[in-house]
C-alpha atoms as a PDB file:
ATOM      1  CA  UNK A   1       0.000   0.000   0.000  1.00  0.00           C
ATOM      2  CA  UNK A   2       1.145   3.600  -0.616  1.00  0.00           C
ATOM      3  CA  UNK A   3       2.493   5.838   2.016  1.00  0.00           C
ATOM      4  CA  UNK A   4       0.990   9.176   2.742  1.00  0.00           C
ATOM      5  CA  UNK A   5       3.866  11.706   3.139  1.00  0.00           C
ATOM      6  CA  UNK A   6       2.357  14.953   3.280  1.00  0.00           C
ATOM      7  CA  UNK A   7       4.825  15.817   6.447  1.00  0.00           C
ATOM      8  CA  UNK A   8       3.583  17.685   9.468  1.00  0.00           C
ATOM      9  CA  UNK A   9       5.030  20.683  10.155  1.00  0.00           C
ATOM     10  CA  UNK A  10       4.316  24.361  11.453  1.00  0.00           C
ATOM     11  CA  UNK A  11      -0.131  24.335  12.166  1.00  0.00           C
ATOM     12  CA  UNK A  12      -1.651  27.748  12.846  1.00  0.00           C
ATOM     13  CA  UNK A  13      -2.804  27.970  16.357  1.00  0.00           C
ATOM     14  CA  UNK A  14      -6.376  27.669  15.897  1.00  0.00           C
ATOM     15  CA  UNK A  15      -5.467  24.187  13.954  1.00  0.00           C
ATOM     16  CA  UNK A  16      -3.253  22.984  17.478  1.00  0.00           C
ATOM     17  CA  UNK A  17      -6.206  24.129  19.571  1.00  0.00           C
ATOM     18  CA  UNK A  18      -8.990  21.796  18.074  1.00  0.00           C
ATOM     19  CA  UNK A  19      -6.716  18.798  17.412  1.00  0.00           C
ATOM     20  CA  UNK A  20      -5.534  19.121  21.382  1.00  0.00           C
ATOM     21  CA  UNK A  21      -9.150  19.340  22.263  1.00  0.00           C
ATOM     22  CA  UNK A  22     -10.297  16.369  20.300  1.00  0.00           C
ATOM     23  CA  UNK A  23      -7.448  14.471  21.530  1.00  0.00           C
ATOM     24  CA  UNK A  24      -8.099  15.503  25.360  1.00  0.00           C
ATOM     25  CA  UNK A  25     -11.940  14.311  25.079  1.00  0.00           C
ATOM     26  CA  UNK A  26     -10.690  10.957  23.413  1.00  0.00           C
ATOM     27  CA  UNK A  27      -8.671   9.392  25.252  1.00  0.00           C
ATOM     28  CA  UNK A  28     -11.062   7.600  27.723  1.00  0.00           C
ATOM     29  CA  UNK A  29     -11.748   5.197  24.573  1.00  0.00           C
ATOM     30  CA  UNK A  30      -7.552   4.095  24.989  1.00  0.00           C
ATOM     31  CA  UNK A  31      -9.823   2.102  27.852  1.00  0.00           C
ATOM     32  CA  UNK A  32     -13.863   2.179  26.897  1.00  0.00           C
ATOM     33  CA  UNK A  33     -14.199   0.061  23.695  1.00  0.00           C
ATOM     34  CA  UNK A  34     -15.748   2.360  21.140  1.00  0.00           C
ATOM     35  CA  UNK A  35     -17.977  -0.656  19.887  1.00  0.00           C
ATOM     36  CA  UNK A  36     -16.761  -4.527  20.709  1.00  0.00           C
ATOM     37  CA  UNK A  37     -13.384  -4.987  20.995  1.00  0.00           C
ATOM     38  CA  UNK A  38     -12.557  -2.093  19.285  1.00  0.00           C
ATOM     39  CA  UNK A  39     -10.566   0.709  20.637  1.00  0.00           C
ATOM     40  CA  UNK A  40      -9.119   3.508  20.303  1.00  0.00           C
ATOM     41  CA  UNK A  41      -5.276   3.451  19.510  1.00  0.00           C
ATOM     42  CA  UNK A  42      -4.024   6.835  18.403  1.00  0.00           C
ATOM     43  CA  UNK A  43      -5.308  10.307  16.963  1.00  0.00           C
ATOM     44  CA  UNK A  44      -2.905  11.429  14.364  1.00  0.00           C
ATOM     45  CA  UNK A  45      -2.331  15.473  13.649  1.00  0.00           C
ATOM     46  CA  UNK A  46      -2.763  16.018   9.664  1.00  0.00           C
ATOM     47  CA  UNK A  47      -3.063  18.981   7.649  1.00  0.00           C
ATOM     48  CA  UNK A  48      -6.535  20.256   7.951  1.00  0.00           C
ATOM     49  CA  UNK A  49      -7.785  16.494   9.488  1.00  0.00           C
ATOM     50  CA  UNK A  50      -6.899  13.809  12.487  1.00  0.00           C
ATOM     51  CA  UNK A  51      -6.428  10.623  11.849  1.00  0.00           C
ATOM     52  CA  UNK A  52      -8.656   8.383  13.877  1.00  0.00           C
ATOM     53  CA  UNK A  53      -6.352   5.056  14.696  1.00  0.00           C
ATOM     54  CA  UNK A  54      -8.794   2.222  15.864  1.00  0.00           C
ATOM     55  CA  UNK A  55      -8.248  -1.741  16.600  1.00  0.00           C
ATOM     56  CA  UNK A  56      -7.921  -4.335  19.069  1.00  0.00           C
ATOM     57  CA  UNK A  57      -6.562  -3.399  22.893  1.00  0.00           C
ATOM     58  CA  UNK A  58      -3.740  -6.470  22.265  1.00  0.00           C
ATOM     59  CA  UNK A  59      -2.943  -5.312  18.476  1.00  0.00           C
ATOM     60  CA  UNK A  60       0.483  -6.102  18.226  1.00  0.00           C
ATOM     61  CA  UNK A  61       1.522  -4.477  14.851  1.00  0.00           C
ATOM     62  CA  UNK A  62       0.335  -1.112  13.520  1.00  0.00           C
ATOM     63  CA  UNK A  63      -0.549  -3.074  10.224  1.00  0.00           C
ATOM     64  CA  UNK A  64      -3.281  -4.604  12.534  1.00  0.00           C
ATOM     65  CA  UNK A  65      -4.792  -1.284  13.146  1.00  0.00           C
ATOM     66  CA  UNK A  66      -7.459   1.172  10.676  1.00  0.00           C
ATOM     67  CA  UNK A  67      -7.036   4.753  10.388  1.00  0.00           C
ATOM     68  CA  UNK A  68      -9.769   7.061   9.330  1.00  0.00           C
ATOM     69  CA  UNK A  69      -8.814  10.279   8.126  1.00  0.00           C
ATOM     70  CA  UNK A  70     -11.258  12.949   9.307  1.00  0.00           C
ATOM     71  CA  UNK A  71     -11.336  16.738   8.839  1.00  0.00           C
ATOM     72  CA  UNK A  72     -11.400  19.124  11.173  1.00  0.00           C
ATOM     73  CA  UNK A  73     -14.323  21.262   9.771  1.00  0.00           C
ATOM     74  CA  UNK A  74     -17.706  20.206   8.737  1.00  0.00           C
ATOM     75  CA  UNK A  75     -19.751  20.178   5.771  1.00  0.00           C
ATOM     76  CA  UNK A  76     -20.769  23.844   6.877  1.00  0.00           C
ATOM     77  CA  UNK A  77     -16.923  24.836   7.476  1.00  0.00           C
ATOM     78  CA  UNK A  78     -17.609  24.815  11.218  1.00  0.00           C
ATOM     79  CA  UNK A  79     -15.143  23.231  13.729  1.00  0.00           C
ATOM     80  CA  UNK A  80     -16.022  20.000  14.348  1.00  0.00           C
ATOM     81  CA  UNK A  81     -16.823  18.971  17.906  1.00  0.00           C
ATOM     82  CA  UNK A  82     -15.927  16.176  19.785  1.00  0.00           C
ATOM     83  CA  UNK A  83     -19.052  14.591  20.624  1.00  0.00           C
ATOM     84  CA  UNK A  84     -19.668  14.495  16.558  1.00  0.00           C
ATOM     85  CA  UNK A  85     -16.229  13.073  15.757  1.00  0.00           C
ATOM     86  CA  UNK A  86     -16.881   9.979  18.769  1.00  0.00           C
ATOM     87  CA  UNK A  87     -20.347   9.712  17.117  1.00  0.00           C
ATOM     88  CA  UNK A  88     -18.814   9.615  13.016  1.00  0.00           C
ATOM     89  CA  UNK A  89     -15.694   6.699  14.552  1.00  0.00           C
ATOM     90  CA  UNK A  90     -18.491   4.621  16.028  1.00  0.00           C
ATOM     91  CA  UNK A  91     -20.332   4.282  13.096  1.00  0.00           C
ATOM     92  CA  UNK A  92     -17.217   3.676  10.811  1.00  0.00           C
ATOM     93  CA  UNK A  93     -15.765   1.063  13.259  1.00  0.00           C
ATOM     94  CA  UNK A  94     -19.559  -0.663  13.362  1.00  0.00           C
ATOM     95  CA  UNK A  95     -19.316  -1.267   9.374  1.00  0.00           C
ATOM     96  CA  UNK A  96     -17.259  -3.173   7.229  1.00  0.00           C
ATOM     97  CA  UNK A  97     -13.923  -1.840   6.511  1.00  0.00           C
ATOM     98  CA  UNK A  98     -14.304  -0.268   3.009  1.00  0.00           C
ATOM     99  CA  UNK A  99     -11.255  -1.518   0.644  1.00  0.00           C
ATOM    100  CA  UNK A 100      -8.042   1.049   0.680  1.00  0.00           C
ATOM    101  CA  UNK A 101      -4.931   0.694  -1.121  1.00  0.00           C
ATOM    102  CA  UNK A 102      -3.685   4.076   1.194  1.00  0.00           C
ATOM    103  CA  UNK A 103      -1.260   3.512   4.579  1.00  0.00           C
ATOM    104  CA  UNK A 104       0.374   5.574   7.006  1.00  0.00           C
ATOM    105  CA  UNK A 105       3.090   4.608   9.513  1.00  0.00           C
ATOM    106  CA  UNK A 106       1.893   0.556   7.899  1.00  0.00           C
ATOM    107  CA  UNK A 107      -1.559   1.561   8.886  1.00  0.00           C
ATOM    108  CA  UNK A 108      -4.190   1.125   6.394  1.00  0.00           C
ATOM    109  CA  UNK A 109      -5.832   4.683   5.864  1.00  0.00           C
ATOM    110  CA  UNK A 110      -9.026   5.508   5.103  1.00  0.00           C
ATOM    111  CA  UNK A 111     -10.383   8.855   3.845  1.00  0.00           C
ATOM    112  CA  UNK A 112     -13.621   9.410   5.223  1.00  0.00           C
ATOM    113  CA  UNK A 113     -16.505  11.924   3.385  1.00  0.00           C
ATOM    114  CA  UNK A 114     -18.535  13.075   6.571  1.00  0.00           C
ATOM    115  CA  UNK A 115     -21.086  14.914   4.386  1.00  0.00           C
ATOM    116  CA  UNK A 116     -22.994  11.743   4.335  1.00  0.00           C
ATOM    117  CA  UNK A 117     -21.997   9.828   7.358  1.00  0.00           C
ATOM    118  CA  UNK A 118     -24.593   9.779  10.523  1.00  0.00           C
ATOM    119  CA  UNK A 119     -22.741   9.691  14.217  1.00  0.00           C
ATOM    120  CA  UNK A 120     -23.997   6.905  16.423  1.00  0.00           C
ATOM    121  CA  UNK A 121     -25.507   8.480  19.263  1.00  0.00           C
ATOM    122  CA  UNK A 122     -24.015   8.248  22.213  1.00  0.00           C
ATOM    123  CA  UNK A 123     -24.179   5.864  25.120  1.00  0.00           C
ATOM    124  CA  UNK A 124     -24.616   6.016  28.330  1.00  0.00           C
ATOM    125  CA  UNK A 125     -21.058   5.730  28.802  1.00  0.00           C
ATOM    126  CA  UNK A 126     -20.175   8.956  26.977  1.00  0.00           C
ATOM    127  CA  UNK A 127     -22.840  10.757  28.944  1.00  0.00           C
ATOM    128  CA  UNK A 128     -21.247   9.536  32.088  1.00  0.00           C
ATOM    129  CA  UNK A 129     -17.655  10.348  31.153  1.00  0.00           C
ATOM    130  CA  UNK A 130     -19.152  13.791  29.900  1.00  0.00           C
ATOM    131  CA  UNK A 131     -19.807  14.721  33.300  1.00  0.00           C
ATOM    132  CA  UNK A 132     -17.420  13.791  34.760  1.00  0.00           C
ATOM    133  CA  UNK A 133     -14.705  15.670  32.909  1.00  0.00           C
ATOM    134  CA  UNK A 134     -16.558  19.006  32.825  1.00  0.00           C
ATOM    135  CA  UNK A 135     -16.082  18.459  36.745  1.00  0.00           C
ATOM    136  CA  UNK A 136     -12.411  16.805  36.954  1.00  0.00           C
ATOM    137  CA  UNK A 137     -10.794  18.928  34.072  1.00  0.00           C
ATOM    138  CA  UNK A 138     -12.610  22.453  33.906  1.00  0.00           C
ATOM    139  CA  UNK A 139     -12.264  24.704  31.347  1.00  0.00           C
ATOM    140  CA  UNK A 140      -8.622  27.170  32.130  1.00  0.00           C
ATOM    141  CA  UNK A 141      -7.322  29.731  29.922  1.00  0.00           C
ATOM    142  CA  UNK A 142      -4.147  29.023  29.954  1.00  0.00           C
ATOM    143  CA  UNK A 143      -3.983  25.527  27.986  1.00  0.00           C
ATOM    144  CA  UNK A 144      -1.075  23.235  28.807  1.00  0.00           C
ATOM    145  CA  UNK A 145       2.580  23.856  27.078  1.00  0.00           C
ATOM    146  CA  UNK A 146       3.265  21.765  24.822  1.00  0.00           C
ATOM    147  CA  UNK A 147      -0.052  20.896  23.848  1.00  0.00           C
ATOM    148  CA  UNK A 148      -0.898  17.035  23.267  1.00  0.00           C
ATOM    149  CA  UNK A 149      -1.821  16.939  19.613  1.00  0.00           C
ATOM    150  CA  UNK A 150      -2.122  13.258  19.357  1.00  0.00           C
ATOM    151  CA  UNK A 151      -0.896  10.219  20.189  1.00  0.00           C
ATOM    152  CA  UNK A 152      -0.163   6.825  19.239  1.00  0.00           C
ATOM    153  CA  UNK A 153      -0.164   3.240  20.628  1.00  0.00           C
ATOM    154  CA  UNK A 154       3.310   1.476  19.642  1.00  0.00           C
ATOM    155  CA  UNK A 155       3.482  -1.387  21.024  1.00  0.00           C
ATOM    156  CA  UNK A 156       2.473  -3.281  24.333  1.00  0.00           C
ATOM    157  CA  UNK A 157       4.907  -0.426  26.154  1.00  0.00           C
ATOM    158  CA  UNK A 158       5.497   2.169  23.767  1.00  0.00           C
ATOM    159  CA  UNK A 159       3.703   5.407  22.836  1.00  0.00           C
ATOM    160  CA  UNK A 160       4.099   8.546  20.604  1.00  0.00           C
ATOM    161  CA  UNK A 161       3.394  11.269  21.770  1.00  0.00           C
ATOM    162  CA  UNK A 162       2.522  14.111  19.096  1.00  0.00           C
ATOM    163  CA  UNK A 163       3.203  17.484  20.817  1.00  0.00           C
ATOM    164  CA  UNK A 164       3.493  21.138  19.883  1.00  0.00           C
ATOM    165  CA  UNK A 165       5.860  23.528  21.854  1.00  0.00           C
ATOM    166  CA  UNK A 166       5.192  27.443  21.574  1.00  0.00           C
ATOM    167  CA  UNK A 167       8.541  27.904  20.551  1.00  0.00           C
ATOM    168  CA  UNK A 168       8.961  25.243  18.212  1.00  0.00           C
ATOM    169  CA  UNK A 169       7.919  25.758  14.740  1.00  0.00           C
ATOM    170  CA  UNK A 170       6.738  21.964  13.852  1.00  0.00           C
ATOM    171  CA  UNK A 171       5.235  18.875  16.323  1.00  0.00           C
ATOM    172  CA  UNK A 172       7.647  17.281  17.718  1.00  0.00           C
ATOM    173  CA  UNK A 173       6.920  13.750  18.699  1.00  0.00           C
ATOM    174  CA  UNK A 174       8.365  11.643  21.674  1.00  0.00           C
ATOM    175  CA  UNK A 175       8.470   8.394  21.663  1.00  0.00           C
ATOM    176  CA  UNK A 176       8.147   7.134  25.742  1.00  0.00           C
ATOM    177  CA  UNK A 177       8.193   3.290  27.451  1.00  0.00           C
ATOM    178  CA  UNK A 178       4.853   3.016  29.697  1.00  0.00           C
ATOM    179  CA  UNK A 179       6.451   1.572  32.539  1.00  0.00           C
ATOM    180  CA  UNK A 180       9.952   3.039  34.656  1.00  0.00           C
ATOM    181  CA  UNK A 181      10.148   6.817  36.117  1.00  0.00           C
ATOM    182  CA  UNK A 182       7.033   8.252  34.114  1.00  0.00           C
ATOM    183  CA  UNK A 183       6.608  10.699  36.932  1.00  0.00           C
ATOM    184  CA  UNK A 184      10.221  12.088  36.427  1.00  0.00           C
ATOM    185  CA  UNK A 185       9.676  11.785  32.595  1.00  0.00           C
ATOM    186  CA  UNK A 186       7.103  13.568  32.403  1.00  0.00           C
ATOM    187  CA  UNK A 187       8.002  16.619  34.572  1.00  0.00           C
ATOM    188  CA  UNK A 188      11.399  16.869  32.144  1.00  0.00           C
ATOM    189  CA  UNK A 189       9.260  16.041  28.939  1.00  0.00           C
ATOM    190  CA  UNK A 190       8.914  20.094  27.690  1.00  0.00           C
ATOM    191  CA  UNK A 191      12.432  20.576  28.465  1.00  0.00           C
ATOM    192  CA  UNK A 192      13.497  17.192  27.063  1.00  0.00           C
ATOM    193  CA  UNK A 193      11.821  17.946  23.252  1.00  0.00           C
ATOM    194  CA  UNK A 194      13.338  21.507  23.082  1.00  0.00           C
ATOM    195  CA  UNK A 195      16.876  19.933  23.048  1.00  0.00           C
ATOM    196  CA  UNK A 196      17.873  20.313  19.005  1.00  0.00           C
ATOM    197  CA  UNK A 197      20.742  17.420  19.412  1.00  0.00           C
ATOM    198  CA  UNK A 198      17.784  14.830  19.881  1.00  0.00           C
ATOM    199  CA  UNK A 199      15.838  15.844  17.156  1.00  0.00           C
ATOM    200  CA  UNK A 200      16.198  13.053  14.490  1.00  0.00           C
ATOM    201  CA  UNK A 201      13.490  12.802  11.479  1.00  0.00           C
ATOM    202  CA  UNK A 202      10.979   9.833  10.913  1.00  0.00           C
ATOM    203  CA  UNK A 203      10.907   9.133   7.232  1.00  0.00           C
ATOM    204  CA  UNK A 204       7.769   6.954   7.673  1.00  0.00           C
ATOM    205  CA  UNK A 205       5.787   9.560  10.068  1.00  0.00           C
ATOM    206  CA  UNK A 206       4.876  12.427   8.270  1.00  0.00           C
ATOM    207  CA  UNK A 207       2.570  13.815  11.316  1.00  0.00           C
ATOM    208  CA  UNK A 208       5.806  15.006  12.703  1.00  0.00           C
ATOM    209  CA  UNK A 209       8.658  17.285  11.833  1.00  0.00           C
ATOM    210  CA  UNK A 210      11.216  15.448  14.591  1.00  0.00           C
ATOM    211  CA  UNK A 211      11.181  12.588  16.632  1.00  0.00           C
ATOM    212  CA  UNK A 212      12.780  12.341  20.214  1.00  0.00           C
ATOM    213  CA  UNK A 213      13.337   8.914  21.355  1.00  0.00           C
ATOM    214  CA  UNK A 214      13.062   8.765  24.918  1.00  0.00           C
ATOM    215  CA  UNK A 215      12.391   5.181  25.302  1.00  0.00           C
ATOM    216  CA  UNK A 216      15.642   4.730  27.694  1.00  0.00           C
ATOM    217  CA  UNK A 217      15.516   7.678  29.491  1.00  0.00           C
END
């Protein structure tokens, strides 16, 4: 299958804003099956779009996985909301996979036209979770630095992290083991990705402009 190399690099501020959003309301479904055994595995930054990563909680390669290319505006040009982008992935990951000869990162990558496509509504887990992060995270005006543009599921113990610095023209993504000192890790993380001698470049990521590997720090 064909690689998508359209390479991440400097998004406009309103563009970092949405796809941190839609990330932060997502990632309960890393945990909450979205429908079956499906999960959540990643949400990819792209020009304009996220890329919705879905599969199995024990996928062990990424060429296991589905991605499902999404943009960030509607039909209308409005943003599109969170709520409505849960709603459009459950009813893409109810259906039958619709043939693609298009990959990203190994994933198969589908590009999804959401002028047509009718969001599940949602259950009574969403409702629940809905509440409870309007009182656990509240709304702040300052938003956290870097932001968390996406992410993505590895491995067993691996992530990427897709985040965007203030000062950085360009995501950088880390790449972090889920087990060891994540506490320390993650208080040196915005420090860690501004260092210019561990920048290295993914040829097979284009959601990125550099890659930190901080798998053994």
């Amino acid at each position: 299958m064909p690689e998508l190399d359209q390479r991440v690099s400097g998004a406009d501020e309103e563009t970092v804003e949405q796809q941190a959003y839609l990330t932060r309301f997502l990632l309960d479904y890393t945990a909450v099956p979205l429908t079956g055994t499906v999960f959540l595995r990643g949400v990819l930054p792209a020009p304009d779009a996220v890329r919705i990563v879905t599969g199995a909680a024990d996928a062990a390669t990424l060429r296991e996985l589905t991605a499902y290319e999404i943009p960030l505006s509607d039909e209308d040009g409005e943003p599109v909301t969170a709520p409505l982008l849960l709603g459009w992935t459950r009813t893409l990951t109810s259906a039958a996979h619709p043939r693609t000869d298009a990959s990203v990162m190994d994933i198969p990558l589908i590009t999804v036209d959401t002028s047509a496509l009718e969001p599940a509504a949602p259950t009574g887990t969403d409702r629940a979770l809905r509440v409870l992060r309007t009182l656990a995270w509240p709304f702040v005006e300052t938003p956290p630095d870097p932001a968390l543009c996406g992410f993505l599921l590895t491995g067993q113990n691996r992530m990427r992290l897709y985040l965007a610095p203030e000062q950085t023209n360009g995501l950088i993504a880390a790449d972090v083991q889920l087990t060891g000192a994540l506490t320390s890790l993650l208080a040196a993380l915005p420090s860690l990705i501004g260092e210019e001698e561990r920048w290295v470049t993914d040829p097979l990521d284009p959601h990125c402009a550099h890659v930190v590997d901080l798998t053994k720090w």
